[in-house]
Protein backbone atom coordinates (compact mmCIF):
# COMPACT_ATOMS: atom_id res chain seq x y z
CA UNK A 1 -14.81 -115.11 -26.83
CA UNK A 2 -16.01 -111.50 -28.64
CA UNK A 3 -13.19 -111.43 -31.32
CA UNK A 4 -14.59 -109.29 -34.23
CA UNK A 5 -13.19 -105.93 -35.80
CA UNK A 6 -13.25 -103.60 -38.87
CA UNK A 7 -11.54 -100.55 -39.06
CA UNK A 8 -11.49 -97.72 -42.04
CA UNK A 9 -8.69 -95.13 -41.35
CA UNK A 10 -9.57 -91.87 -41.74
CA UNK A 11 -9.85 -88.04 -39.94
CA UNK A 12 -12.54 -88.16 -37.17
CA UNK A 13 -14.59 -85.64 -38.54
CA UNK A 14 -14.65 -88.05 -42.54
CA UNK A 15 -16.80 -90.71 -41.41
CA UNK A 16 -20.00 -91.46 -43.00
CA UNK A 17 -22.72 -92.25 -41.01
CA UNK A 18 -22.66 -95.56 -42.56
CA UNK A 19 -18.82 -95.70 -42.00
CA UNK A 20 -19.29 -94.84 -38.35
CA UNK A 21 -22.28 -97.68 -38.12
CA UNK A 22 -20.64 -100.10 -39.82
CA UNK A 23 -17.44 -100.15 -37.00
CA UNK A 24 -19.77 -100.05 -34.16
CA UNK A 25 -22.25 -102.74 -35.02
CA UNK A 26 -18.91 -105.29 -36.15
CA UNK A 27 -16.64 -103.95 -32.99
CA UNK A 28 -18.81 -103.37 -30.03
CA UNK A 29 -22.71 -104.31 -31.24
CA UNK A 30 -22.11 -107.51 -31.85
CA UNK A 31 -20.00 -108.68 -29.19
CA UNK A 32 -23.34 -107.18 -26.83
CA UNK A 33 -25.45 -109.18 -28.33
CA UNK A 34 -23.46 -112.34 -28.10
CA UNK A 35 -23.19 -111.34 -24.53
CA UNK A 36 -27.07 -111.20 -24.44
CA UNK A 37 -27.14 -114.65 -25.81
CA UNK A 38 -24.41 -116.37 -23.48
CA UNK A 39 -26.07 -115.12 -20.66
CA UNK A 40 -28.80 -117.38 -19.94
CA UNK A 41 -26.85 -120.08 -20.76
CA UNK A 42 -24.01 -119.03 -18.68
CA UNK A 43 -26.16 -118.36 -15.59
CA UNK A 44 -27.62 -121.75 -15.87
CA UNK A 45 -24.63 -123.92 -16.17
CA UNK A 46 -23.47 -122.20 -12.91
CA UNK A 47 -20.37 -121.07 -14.31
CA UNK A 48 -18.81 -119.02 -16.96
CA UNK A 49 -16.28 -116.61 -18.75
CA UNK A 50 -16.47 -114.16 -21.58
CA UNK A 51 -13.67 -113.06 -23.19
CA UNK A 52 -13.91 -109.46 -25.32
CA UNK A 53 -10.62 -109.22 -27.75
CA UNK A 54 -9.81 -105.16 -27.30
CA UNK A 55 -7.19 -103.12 -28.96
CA UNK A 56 -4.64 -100.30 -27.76
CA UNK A 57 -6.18 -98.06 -29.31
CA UNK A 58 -9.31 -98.18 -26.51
CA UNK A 59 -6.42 -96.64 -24.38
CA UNK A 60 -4.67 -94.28 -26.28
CA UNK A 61 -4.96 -92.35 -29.69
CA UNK A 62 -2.79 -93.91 -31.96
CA UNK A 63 -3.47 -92.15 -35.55
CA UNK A 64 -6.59 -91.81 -37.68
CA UNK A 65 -8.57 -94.43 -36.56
CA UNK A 66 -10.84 -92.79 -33.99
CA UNK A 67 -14.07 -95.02 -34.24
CA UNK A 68 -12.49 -97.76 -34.31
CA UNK A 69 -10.69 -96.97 -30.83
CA UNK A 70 -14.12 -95.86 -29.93
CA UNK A 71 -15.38 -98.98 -30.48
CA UNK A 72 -12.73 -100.59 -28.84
CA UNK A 73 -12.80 -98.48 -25.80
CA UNK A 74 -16.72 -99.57 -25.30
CA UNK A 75 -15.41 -102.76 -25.24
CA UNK A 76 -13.17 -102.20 -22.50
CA UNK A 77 -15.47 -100.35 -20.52
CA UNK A 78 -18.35 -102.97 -20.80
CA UNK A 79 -15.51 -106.04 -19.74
CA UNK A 80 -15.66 -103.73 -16.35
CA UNK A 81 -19.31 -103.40 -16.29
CA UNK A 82 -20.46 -107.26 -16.81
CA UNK A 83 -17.36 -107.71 -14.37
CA UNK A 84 -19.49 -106.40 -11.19
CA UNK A 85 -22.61 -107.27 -12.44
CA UNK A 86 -21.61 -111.24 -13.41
CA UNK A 87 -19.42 -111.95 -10.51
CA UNK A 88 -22.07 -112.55 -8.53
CA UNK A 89 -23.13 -115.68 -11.19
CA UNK A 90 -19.90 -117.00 -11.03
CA UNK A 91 -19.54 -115.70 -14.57
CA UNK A 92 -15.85 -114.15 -15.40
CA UNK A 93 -15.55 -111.48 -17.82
CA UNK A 94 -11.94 -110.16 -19.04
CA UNK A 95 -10.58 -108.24 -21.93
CA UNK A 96 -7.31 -108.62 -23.89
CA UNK A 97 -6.15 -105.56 -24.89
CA UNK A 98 -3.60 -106.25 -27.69
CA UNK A 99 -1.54 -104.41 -29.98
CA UNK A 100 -0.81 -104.95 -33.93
CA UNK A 101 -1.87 -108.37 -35.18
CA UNK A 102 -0.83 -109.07 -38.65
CA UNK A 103 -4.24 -109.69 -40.35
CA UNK A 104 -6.22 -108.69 -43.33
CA UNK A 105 -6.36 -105.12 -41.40
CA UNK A 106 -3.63 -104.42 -41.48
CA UNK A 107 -1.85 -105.98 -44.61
CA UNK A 108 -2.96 -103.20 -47.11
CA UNK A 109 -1.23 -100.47 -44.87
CA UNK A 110 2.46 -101.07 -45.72
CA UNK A 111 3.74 -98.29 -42.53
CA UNK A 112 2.46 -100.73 -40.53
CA UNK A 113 4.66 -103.44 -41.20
CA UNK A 114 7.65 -102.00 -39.30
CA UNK A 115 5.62 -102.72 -35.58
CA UNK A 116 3.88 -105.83 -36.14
């Protein structure tokens, strides 16, 4: 299971470089890599499943947090990807796309409270 994410809200066009780095290598980089490492493993044992943990906001813009839905949407496009490419290794690969989880994300941002 991929389950990793950082998020700094802000307009698109206000990222740092190190900002927009930062996202990427914690949302989508490192879940790749883990992917990398599984595989092998996976392949061997005849069997497998890899889980990426995704967010709405890979599907549709909801407010200033465009790298992070960036991020996200990498991750659902790779879940499709490995899909085809796995199947064929008995390997699953599926994404859960969820919505607001009350975590250390999202505590500091009291608007929103009101749709967790």
């Amino acid at each position: 299971v991929n389950n990793a994410g950082t998020n700094i809200r802000r307009p698109t066009v206000d990222y740092t470089a190190e900002e927009f780095s930062t996202i990427m290598a914690t949302n989508f980089d490192s879940a790749y890599h883990l992917c990398q490492l599984a595989d092998p493993l996976s392949k061997a044992s005849g069997v497998g499943s890899i889980v990426f943990i995704s967010s709405v906001a890979g599907l549709v813009s909801v407010g200033p947090v465009s790298i992070y839905a960036a991020s996200k949407a990498a991750l659902n496009q790779i879940t499709k990807n490995l899909a085809c490419e796995c199947a064929r290794d008995n390997i699953r690969t599926s994404c859960v796309t969820r919505w607001y989880i009350k975590t250390s994300l999202v505590d500091p941002h009291p608007p929103y409270q009101s749709i967790i």
